[in-house]
N, C-alpha and C. Protein backbone atom coordinates (compact mmCIF):
# COMPACT_ATOMS: atom_id res chain seq x y z
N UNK A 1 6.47 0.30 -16.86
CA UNK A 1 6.21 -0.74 -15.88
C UNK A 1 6.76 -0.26 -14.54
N UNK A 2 5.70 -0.18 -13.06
CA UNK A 2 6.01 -0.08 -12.16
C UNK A 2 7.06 -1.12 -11.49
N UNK A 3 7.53 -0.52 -10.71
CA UNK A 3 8.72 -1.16 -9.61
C UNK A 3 7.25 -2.46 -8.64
N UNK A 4 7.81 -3.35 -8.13
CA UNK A 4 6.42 -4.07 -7.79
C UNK A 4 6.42 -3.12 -6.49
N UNK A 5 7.09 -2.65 -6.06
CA UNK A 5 6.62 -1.75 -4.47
C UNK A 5 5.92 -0.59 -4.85
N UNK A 6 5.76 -0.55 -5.63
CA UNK A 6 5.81 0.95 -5.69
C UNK A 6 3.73 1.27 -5.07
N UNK A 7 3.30 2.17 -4.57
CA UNK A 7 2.31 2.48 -3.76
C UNK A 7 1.25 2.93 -5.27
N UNK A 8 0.06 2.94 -4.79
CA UNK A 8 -1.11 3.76 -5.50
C UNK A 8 -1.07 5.09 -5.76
N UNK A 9 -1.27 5.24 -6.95
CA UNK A 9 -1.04 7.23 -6.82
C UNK A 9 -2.10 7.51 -6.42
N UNK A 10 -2.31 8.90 -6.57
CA UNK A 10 -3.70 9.86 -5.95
C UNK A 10 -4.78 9.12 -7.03
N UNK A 11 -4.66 8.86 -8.11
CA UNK A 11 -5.53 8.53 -9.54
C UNK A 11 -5.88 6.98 -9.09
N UNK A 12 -5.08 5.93 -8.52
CA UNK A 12 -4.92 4.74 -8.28
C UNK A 12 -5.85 4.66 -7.16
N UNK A 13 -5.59 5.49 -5.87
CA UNK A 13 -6.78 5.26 -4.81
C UNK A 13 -8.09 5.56 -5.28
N UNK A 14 -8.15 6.82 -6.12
CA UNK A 14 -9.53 7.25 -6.68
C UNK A 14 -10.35 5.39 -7.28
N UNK A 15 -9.75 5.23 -8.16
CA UNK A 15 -10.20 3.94 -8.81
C UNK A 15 -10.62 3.30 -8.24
N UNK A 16 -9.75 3.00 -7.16
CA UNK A 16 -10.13 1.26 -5.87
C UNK A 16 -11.13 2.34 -5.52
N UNK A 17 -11.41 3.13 -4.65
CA UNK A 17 -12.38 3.71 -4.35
C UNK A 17 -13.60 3.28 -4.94
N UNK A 18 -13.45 3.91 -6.02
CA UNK A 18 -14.94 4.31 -7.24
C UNK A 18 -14.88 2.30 -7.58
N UNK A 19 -13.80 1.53 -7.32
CA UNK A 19 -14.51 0.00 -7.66
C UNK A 19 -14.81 -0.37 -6.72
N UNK A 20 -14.37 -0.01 -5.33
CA UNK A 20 -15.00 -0.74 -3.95
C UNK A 20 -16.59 -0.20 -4.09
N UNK A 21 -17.10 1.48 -4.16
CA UNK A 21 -18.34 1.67 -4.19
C UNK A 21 -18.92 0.65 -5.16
N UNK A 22 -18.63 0.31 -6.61
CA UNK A 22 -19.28 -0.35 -7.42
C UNK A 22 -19.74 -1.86 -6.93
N UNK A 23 -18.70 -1.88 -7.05
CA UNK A 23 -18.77 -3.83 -6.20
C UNK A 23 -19.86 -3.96 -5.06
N UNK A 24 -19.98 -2.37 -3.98
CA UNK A 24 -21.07 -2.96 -3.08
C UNK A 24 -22.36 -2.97 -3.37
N UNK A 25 -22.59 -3.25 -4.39
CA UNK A 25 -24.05 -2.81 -4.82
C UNK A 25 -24.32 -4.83 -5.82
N UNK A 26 -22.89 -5.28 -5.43
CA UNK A 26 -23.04 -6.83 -6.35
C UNK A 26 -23.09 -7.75 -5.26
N UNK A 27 -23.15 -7.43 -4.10
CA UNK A 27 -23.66 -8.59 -2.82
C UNK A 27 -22.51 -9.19 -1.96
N UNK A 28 -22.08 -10.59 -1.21
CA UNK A 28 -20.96 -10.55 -0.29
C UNK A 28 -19.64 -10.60 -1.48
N UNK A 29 -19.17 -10.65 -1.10
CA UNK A 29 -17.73 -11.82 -2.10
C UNK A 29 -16.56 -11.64 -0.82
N UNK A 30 -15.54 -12.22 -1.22
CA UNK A 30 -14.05 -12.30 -0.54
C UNK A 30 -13.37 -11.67 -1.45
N UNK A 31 -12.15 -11.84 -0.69
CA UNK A 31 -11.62 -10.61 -1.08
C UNK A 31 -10.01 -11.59 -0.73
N UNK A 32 -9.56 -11.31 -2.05
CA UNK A 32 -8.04 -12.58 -2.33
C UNK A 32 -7.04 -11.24 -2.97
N UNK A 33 -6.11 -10.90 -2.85
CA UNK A 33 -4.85 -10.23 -3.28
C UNK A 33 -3.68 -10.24 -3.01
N UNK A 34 -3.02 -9.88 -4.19
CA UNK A 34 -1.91 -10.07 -4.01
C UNK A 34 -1.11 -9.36 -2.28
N UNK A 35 0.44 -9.34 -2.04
CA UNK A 35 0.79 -8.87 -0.68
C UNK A 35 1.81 -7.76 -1.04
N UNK A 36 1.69 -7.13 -2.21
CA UNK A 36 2.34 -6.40 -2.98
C UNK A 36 1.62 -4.88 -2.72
N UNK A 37 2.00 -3.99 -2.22
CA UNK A 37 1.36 -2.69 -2.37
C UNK A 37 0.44 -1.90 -2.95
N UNK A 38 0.56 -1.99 -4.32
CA UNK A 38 -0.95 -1.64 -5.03
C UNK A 38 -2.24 -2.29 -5.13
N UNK A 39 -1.93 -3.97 -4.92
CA UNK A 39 -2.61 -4.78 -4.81
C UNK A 39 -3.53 -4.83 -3.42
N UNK A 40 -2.17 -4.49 -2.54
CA UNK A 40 -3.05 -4.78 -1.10
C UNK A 40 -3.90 -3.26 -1.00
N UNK A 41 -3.21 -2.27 -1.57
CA UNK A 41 -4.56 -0.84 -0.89
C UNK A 41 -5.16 -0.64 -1.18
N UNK A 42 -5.55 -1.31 -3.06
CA UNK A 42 -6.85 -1.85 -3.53
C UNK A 42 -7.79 -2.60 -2.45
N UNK A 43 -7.32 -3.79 -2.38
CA UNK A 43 -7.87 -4.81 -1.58
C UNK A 43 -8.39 -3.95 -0.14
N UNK A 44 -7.74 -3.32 0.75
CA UNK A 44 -7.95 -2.75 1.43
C UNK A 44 -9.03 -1.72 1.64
N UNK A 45 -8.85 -0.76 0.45
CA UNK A 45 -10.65 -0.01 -0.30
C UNK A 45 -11.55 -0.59 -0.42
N UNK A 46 -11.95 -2.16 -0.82
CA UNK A 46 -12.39 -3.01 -1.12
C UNK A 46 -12.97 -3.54 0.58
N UNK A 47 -12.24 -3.94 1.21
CA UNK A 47 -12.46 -4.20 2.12
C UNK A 47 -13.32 -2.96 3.45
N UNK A 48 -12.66 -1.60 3.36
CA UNK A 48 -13.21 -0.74 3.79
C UNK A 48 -14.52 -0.43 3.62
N UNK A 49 -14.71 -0.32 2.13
CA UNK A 49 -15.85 -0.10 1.57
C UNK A 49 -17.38 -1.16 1.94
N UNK A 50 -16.83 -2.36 1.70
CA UNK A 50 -17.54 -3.54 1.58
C UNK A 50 -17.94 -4.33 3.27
N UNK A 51 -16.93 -4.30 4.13
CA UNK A 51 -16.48 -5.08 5.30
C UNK A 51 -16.05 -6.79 5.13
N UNK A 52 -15.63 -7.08 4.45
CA UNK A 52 -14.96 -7.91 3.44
C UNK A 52 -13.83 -8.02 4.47
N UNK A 53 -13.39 -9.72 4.91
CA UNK A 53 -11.78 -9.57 4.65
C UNK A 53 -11.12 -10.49 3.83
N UNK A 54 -9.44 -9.53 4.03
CA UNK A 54 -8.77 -9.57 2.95
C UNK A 54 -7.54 -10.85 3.20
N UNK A 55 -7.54 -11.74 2.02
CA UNK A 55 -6.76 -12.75 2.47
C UNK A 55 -5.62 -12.37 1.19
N UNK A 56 -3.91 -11.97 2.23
CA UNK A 56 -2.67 -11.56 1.25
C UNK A 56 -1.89 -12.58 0.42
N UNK A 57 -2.05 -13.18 -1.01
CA UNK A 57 -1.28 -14.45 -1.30
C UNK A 57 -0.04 -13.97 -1.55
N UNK A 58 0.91 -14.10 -1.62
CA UNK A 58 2.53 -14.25 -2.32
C UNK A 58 2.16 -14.57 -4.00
N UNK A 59 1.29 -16.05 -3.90
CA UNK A 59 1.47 -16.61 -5.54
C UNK A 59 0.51 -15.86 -6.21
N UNK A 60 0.13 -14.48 -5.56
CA UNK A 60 -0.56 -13.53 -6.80
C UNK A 60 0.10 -12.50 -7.01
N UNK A 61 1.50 -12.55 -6.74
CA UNK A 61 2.78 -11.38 -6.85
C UNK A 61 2.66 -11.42 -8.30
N UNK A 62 2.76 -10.09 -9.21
CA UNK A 62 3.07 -9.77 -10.39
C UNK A 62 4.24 -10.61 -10.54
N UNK A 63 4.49 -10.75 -12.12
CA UNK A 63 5.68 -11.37 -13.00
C UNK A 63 7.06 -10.63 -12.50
N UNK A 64 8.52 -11.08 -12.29
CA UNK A 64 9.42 -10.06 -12.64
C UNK A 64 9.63 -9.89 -13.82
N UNK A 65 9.90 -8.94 -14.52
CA UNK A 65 10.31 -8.53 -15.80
C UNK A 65 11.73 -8.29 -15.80
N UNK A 66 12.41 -8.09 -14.92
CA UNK A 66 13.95 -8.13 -15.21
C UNK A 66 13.79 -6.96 -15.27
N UNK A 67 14.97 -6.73 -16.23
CA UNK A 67 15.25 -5.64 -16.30
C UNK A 67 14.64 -4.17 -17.05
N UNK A 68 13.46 -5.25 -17.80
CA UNK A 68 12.44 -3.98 -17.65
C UNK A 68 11.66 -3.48 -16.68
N UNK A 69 11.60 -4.27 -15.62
CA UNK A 69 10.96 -3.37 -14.59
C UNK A 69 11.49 -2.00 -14.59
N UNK A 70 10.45 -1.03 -14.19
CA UNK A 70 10.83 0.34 -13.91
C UNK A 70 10.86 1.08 -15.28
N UNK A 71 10.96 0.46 -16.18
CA UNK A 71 10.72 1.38 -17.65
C UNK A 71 9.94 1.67 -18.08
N UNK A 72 9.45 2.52 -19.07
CA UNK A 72 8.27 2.48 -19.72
C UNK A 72 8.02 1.68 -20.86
N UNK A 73 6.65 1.16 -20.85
CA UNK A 73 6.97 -0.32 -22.32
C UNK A 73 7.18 0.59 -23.68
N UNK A 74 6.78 2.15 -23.50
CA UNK A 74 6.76 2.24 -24.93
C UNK A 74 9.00 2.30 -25.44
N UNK A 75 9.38 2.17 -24.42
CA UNK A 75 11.08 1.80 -24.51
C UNK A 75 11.63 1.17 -24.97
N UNK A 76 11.13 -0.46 -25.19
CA UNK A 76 11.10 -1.97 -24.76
C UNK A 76 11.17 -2.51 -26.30
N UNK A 77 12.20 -2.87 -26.95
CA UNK A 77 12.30 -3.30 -28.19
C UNK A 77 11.56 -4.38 -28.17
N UNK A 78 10.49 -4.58 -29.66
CA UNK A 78 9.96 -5.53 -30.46
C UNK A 78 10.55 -7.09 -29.75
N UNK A 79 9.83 -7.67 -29.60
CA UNK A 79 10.29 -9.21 -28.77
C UNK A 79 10.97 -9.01 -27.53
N UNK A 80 10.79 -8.09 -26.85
CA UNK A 80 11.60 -7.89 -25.73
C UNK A 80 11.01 -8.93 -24.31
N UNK A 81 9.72 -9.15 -24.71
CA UNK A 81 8.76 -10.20 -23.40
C UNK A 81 8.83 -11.49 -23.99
N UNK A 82 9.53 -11.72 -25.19
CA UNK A 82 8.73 -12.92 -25.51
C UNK A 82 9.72 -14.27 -25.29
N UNK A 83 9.15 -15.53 -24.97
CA UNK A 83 9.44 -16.56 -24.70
C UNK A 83 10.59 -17.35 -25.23
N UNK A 84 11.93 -17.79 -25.29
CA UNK A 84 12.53 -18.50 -26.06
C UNK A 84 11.83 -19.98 -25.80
């Protein structure tokens, strides 16, 4: 699990890329994302691609996970997400 700042890798822009081309071929839409970094340079491809703008929410910020943020899940003992 990423840090929530953490940026798009080289593999991550490719994607928004190759989904902004896809999407322009499905007609207008808006364009809603999170204000979180991976979220917004998606949104931003999206917007480049398309001419779309982009409206940044807060209440579409990923979950905190505590103190698993930054780990990898395969780490993360059996019931480690789950609800009391």
């Amino acid at each position: 699990m990423q840090p929530a700042d953490t940026p798009l890798s080289d593999r991550g822009e490719g994607q928004a890329l190759r989904l902004a081309q896809r999407l322009s071929t499905e007609g207008n839409f808006a364009d809603m994302a999170s204000d979180l970094p991976r979220a917004a340079m998606t949104a931003q491809a999206l917007s480049d691609e398309n001419g779309v703008g982009i409206e940044f929410e807060p209440l579409l910020r990923e979950r905190n996970f505590g103190r698993l943020r930054g780990q990898r899940s395969l780490t993360w003992r059996p019931g480690a997400l789950s609800v009391c």
